[in-house]
PDB file of N, CA and C in Angstrom:
ATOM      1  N   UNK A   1     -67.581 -48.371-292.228  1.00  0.00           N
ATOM      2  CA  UNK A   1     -68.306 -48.197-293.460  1.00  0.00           C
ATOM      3  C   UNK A   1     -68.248 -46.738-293.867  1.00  0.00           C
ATOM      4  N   UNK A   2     -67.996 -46.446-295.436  1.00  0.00           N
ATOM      5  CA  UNK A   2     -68.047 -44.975-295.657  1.00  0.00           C
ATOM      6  C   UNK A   2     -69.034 -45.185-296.768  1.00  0.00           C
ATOM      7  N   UNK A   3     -69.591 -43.928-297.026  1.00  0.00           N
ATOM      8  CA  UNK A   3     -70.589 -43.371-297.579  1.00  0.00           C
ATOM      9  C   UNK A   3     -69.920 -42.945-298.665  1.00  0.00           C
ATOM     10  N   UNK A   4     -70.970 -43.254-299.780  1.00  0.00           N
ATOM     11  CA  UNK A   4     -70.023 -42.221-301.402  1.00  0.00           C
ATOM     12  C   UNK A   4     -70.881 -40.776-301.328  1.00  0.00           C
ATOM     13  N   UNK A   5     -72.095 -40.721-300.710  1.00  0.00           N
ATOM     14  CA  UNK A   5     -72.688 -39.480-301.182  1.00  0.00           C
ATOM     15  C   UNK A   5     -72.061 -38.516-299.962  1.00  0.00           C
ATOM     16  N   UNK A   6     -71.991 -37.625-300.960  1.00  0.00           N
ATOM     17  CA  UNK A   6     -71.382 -36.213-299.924  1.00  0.00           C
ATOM     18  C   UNK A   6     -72.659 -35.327-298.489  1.00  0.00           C
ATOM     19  N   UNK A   7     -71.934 -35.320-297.801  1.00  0.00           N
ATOM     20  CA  UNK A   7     -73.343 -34.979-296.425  1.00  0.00           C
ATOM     21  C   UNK A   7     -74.081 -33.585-296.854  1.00  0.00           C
ATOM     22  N   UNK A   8     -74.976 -33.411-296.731  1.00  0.00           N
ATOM     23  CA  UNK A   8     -75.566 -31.838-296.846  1.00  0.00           C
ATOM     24  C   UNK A   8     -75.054 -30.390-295.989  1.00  0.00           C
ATOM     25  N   UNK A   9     -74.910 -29.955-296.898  1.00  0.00           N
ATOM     26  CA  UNK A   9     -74.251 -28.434-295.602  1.00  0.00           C
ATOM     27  C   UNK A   9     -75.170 -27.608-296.093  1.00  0.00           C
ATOM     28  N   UNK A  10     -75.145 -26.944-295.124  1.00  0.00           N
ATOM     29  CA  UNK A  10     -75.844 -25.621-295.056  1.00  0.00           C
ATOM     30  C   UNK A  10     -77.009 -25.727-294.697  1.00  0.00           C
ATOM     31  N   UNK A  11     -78.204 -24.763-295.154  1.00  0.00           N
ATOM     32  CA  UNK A  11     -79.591 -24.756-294.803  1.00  0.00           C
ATOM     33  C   UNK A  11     -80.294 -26.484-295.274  1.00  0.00           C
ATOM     34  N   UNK A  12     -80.084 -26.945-296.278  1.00  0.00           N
ATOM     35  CA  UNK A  12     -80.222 -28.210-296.850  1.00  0.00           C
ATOM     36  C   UNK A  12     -80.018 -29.274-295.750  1.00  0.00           C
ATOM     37  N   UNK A  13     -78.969 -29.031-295.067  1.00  0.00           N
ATOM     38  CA  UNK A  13     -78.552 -30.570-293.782  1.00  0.00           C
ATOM     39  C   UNK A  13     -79.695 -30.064-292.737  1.00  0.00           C
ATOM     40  N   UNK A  14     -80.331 -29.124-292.642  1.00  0.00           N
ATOM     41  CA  UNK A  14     -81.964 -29.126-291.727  1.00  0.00           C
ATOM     42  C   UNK A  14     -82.758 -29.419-292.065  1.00  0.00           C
ATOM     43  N   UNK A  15     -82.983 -30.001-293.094  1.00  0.00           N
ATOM     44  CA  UNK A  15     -84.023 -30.120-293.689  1.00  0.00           C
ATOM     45  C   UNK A  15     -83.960 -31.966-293.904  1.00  0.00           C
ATOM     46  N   UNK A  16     -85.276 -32.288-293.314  1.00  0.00           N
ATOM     47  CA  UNK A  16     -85.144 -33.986-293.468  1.00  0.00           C
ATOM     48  C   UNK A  16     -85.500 -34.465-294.832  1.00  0.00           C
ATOM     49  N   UNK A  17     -84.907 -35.451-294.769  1.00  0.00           N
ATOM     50  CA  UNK A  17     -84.697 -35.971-296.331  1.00  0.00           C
ATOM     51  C   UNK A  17     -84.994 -37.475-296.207  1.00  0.00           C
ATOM     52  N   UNK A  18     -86.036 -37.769-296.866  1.00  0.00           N
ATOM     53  CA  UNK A  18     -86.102 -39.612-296.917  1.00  0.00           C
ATOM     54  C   UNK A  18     -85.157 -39.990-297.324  1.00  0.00           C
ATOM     55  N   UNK A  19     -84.364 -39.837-298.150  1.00  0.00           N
ATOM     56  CA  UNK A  19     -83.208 -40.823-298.773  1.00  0.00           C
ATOM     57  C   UNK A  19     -82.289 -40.834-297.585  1.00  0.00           C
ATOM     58  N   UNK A  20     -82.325 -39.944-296.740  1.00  0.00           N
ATOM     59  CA  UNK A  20     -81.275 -40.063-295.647  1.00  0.00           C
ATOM     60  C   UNK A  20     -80.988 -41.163-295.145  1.00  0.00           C
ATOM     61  N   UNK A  21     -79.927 -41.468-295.188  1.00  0.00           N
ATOM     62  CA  UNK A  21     -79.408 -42.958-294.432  1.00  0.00           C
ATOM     63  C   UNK A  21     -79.426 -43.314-293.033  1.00  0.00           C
ATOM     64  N   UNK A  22     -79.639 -44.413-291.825  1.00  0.00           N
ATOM     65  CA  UNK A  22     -79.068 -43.981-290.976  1.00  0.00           C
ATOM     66  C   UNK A  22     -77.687 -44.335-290.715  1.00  0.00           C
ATOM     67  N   UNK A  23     -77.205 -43.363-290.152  1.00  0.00           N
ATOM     68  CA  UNK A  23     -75.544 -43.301-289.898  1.00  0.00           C
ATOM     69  C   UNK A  23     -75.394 -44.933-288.949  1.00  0.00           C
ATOM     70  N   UNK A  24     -74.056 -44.905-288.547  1.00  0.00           N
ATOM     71  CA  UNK A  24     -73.633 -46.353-288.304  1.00  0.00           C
ATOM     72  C   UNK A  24     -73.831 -45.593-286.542  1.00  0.00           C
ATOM     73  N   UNK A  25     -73.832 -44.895-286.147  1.00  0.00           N
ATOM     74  CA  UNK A  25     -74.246 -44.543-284.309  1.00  0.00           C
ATOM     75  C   UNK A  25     -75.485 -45.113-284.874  1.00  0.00           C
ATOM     76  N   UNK A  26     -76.488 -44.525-285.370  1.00  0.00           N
ATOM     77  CA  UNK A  26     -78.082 -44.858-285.516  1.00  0.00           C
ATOM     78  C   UNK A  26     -78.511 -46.401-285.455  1.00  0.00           C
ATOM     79  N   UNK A  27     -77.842 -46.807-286.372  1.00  0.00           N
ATOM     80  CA  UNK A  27     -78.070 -48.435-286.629  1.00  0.00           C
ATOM     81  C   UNK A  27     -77.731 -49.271-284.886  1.00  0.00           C
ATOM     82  N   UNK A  28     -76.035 -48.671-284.795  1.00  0.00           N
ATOM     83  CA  UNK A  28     -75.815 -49.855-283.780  1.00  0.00           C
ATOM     84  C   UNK A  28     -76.955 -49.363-282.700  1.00  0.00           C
ATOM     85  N   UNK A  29     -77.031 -48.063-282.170  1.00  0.00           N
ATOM     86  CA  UNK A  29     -78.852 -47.482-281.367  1.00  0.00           C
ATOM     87  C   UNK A  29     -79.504 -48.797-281.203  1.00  0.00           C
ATOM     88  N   UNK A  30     -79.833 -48.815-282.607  1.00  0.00           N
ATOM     89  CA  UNK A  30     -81.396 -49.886-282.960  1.00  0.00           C
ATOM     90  C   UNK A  30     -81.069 -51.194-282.443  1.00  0.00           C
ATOM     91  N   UNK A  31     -79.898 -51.872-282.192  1.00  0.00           N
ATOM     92  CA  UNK A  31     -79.519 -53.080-282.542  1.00  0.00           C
ATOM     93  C   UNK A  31     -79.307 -52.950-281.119  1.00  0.00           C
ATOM     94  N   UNK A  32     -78.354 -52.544-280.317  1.00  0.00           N
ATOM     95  CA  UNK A  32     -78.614 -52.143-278.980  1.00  0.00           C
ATOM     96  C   UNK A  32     -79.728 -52.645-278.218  1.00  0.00           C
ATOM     97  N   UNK A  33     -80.970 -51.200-278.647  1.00  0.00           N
ATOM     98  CA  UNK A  33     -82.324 -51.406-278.231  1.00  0.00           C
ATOM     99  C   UNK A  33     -82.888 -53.123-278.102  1.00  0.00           C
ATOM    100  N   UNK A  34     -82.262 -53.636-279.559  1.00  0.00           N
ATOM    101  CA  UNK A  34     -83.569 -54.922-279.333  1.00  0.00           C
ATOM    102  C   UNK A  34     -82.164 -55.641-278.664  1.00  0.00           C
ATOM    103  N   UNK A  35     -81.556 -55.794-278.646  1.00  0.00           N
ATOM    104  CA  UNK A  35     -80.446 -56.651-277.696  1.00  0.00           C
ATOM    105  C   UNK A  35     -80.807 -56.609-275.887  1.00  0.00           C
ATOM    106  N   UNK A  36     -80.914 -55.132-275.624  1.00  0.00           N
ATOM    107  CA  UNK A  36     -81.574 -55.125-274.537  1.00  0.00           C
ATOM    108  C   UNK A  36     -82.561 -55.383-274.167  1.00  0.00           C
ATOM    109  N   UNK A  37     -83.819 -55.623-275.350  1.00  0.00           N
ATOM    110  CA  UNK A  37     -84.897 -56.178-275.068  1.00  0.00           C
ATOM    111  C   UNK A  37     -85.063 -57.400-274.571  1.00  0.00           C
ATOM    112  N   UNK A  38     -83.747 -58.351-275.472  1.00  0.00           N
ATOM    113  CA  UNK A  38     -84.160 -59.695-275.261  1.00  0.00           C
ATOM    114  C   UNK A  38     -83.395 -60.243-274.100  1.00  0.00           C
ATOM    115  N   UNK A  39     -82.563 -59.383-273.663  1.00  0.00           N
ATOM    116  CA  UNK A  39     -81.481 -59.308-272.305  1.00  0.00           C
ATOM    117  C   UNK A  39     -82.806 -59.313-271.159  1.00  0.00           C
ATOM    118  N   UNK A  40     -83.508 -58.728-270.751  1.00  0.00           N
ATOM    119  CA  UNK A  40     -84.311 -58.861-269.492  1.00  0.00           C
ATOM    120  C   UNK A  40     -84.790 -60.253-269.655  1.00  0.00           C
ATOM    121  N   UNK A  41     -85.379 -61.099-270.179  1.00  0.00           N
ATOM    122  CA  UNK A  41     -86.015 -62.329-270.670  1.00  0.00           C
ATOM    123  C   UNK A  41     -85.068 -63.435-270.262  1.00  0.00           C
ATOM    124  N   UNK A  42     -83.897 -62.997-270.874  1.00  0.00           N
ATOM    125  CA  UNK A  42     -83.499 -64.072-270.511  1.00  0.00           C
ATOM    126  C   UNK A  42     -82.388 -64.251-269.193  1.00  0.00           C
ATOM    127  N   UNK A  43     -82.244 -63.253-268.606  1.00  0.00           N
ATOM    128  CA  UNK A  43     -81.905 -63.047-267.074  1.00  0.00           C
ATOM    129  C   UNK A  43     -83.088 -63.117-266.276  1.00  0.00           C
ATOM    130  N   UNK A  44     -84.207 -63.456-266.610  1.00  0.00           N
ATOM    131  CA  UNK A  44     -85.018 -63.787-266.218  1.00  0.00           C
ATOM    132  C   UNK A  44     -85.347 -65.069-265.957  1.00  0.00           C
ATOM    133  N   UNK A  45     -85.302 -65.469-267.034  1.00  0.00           N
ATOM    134  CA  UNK A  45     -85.274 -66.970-266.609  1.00  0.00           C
ATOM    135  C   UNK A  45     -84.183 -67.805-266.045  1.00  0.00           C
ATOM    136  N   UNK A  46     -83.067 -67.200-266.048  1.00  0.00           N
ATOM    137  CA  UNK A  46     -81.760 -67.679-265.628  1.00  0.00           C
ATOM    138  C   UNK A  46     -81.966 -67.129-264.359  1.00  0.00           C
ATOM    139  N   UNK A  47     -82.533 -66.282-263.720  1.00  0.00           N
ATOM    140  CA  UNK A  47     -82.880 -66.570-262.429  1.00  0.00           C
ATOM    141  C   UNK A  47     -84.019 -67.227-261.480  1.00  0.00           C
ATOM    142  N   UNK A  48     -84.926 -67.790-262.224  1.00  0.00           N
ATOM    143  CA  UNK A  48     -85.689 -68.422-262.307  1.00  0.00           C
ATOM    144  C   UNK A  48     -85.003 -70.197-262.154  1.00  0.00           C
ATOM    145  N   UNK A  49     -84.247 -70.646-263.131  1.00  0.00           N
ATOM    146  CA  UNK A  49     -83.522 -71.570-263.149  1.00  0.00           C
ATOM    147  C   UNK A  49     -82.894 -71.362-261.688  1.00  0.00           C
ATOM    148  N   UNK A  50     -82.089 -70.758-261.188  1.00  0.00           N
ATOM    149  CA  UNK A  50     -81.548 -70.721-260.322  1.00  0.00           C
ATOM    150  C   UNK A  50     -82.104 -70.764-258.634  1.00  0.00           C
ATOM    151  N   UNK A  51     -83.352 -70.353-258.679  1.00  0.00           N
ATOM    152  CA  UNK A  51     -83.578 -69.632-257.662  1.00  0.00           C
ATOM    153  C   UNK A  51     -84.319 -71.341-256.561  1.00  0.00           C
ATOM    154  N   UNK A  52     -84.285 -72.736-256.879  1.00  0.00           N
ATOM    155  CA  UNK A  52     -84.308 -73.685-256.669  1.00  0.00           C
ATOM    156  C   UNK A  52     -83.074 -73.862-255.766  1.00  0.00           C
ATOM    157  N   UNK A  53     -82.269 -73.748-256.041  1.00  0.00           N
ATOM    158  CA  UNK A  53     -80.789 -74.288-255.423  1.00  0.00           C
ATOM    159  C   UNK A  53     -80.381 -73.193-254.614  1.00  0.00           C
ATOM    160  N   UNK A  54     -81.577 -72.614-254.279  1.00  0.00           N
ATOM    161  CA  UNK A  54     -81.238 -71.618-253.007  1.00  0.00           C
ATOM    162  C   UNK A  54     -81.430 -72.060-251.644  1.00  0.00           C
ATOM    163  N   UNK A  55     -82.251 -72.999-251.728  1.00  0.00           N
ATOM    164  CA  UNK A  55     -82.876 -73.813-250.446  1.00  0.00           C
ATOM    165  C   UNK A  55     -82.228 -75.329-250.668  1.00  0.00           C
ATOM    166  N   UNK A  56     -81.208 -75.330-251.575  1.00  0.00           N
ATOM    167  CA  UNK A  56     -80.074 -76.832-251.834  1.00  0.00           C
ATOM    168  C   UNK A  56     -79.818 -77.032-249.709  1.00  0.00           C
ATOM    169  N   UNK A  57     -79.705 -78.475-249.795  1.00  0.00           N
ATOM    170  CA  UNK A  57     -78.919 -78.733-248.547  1.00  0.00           C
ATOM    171  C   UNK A  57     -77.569 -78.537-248.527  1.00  0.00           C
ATOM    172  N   UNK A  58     -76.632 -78.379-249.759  1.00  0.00           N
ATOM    173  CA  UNK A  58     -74.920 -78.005-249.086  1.00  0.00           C
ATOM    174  C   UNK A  58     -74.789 -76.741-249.216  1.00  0.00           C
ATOM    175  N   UNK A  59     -74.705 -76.507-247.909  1.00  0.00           N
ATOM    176  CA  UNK A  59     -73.916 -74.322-248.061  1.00  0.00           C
ATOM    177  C   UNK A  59     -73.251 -74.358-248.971  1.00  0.00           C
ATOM    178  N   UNK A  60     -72.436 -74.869-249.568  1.00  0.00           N
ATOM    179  CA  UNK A  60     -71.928 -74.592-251.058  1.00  0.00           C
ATOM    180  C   UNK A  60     -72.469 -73.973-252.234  1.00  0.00           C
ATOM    181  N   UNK A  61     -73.602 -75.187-252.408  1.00  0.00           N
ATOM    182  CA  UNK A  61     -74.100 -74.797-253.459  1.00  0.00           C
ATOM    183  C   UNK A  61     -75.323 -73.652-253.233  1.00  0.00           C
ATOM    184  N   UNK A  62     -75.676 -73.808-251.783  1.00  0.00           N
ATOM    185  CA  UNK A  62     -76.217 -72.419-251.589  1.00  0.00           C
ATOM    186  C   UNK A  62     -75.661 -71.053-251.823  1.00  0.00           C
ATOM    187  N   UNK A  63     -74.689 -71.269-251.022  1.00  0.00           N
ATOM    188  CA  UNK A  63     -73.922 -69.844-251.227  1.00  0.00           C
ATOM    189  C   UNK A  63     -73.447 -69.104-252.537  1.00  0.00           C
ATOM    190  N   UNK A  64     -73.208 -70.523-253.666  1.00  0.00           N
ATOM    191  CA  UNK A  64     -72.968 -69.972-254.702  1.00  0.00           C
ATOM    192  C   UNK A  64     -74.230 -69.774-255.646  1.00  0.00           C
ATOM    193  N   UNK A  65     -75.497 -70.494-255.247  1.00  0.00           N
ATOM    194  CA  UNK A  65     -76.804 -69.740-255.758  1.00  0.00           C
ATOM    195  C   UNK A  65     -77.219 -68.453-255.008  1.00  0.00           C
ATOM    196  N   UNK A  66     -76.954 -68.247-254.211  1.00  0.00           N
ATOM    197  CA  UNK A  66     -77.368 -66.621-253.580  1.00  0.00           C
ATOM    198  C   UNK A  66     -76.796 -65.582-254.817  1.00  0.00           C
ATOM    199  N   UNK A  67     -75.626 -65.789-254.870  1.00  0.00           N
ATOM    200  CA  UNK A  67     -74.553 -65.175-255.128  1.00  0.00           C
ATOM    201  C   UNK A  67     -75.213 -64.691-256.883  1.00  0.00           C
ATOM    202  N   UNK A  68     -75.290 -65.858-257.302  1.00  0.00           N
ATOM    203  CA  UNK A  68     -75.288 -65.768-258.203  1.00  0.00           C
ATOM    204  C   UNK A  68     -76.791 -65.114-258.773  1.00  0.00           C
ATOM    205  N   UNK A  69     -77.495 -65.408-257.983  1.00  0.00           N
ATOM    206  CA  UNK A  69     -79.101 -65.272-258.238  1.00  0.00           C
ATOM    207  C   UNK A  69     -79.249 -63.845-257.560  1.00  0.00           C
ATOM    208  N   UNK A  70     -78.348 -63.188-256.792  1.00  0.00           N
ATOM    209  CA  UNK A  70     -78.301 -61.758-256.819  1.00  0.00           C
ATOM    210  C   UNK A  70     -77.879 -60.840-257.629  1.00  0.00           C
ATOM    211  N   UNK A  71     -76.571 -61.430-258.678  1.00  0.00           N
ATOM    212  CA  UNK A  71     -75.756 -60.703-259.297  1.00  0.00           C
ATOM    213  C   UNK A  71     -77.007 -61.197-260.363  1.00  0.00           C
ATOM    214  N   UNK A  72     -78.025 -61.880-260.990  1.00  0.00           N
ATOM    215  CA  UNK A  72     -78.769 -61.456-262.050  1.00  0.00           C
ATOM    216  C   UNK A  72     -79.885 -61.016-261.707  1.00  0.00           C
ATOM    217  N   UNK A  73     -80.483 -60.838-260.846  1.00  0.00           N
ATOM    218  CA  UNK A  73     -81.143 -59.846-259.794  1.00  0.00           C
ATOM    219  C   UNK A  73     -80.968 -58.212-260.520  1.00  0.00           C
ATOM    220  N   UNK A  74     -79.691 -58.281-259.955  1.00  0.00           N
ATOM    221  CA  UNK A  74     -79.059 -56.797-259.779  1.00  0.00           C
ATOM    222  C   UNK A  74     -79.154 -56.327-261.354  1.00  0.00           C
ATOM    223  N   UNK A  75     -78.627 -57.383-262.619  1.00  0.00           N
ATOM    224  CA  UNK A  75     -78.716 -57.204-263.670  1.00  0.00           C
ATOM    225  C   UNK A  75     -79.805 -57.176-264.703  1.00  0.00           C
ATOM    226  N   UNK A  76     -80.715 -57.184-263.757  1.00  0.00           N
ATOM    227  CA  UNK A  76     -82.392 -57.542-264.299  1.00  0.00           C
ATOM    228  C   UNK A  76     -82.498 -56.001-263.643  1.00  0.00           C
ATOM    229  N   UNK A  77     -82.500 -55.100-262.895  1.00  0.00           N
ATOM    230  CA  UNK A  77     -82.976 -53.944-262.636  1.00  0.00           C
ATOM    231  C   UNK A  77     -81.837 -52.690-262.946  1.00  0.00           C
ATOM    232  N   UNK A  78     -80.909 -53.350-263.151  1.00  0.00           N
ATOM    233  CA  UNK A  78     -79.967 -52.881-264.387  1.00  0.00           C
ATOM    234  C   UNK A  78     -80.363 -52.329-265.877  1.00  0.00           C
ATOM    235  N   UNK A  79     -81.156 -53.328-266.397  1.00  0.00           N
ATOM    236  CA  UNK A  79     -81.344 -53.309-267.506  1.00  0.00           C
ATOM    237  C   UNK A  79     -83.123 -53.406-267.879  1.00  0.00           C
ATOM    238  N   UNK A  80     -83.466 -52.790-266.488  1.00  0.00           N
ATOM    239  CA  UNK A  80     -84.562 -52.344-266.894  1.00  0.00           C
ATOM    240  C   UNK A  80     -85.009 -50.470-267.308  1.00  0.00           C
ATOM    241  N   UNK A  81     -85.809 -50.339-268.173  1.00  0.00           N
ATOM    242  CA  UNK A  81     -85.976 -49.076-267.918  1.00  0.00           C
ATOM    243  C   UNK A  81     -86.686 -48.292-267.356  1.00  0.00           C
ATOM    244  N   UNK A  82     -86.279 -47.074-266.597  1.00  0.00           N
ATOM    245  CA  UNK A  82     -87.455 -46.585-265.298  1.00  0.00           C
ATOM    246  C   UNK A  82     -86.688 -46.875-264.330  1.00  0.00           C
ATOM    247  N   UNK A  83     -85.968 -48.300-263.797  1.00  0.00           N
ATOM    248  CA  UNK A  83     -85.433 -48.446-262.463  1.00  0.00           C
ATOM    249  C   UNK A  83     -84.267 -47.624-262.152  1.00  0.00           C
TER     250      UNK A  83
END
């Protein structure tokens, strides 16, 4: 996306301006942010779903719920913030 208005130079581009747009880094930021919001929630419950078929009777399907219920584990404190 390009912009028709010309950017501010000089003492003027320090100075904040309501009409200021946010740039396309800014936006995708925001969109990011709530993407990651709704990312913990639902690796959450997808390990939740999972965490049943950990105590399954075939080592199979155990092994591949460990597996799996670690790797969204890992991606739940991944994508938390602070950890």
């Amino acid at each position: 996306m390009t912009s028709t208005q010309p950017l501010p130079r000089g003492l003027t581009s320090l100075i904040p301006d309501a009409r200021t747009r946010a740039t396309p880094g800014e936006r995708a930021a925001s969109q990011l942010l709530h993407l990651h919001e709704a990312t913990v929630p639902v690796l959450a419950a997808d390990a939740e779903l999972i965490a049943p078929h950990l105590k399954d009777p075939d080592p199979a399907t155990r092994e591949a719920a460990t597996a799996v219920h670690a790797h969204l584990l890992a991606a739940i404190d991944g994508a938390t913030p602070g950890r």
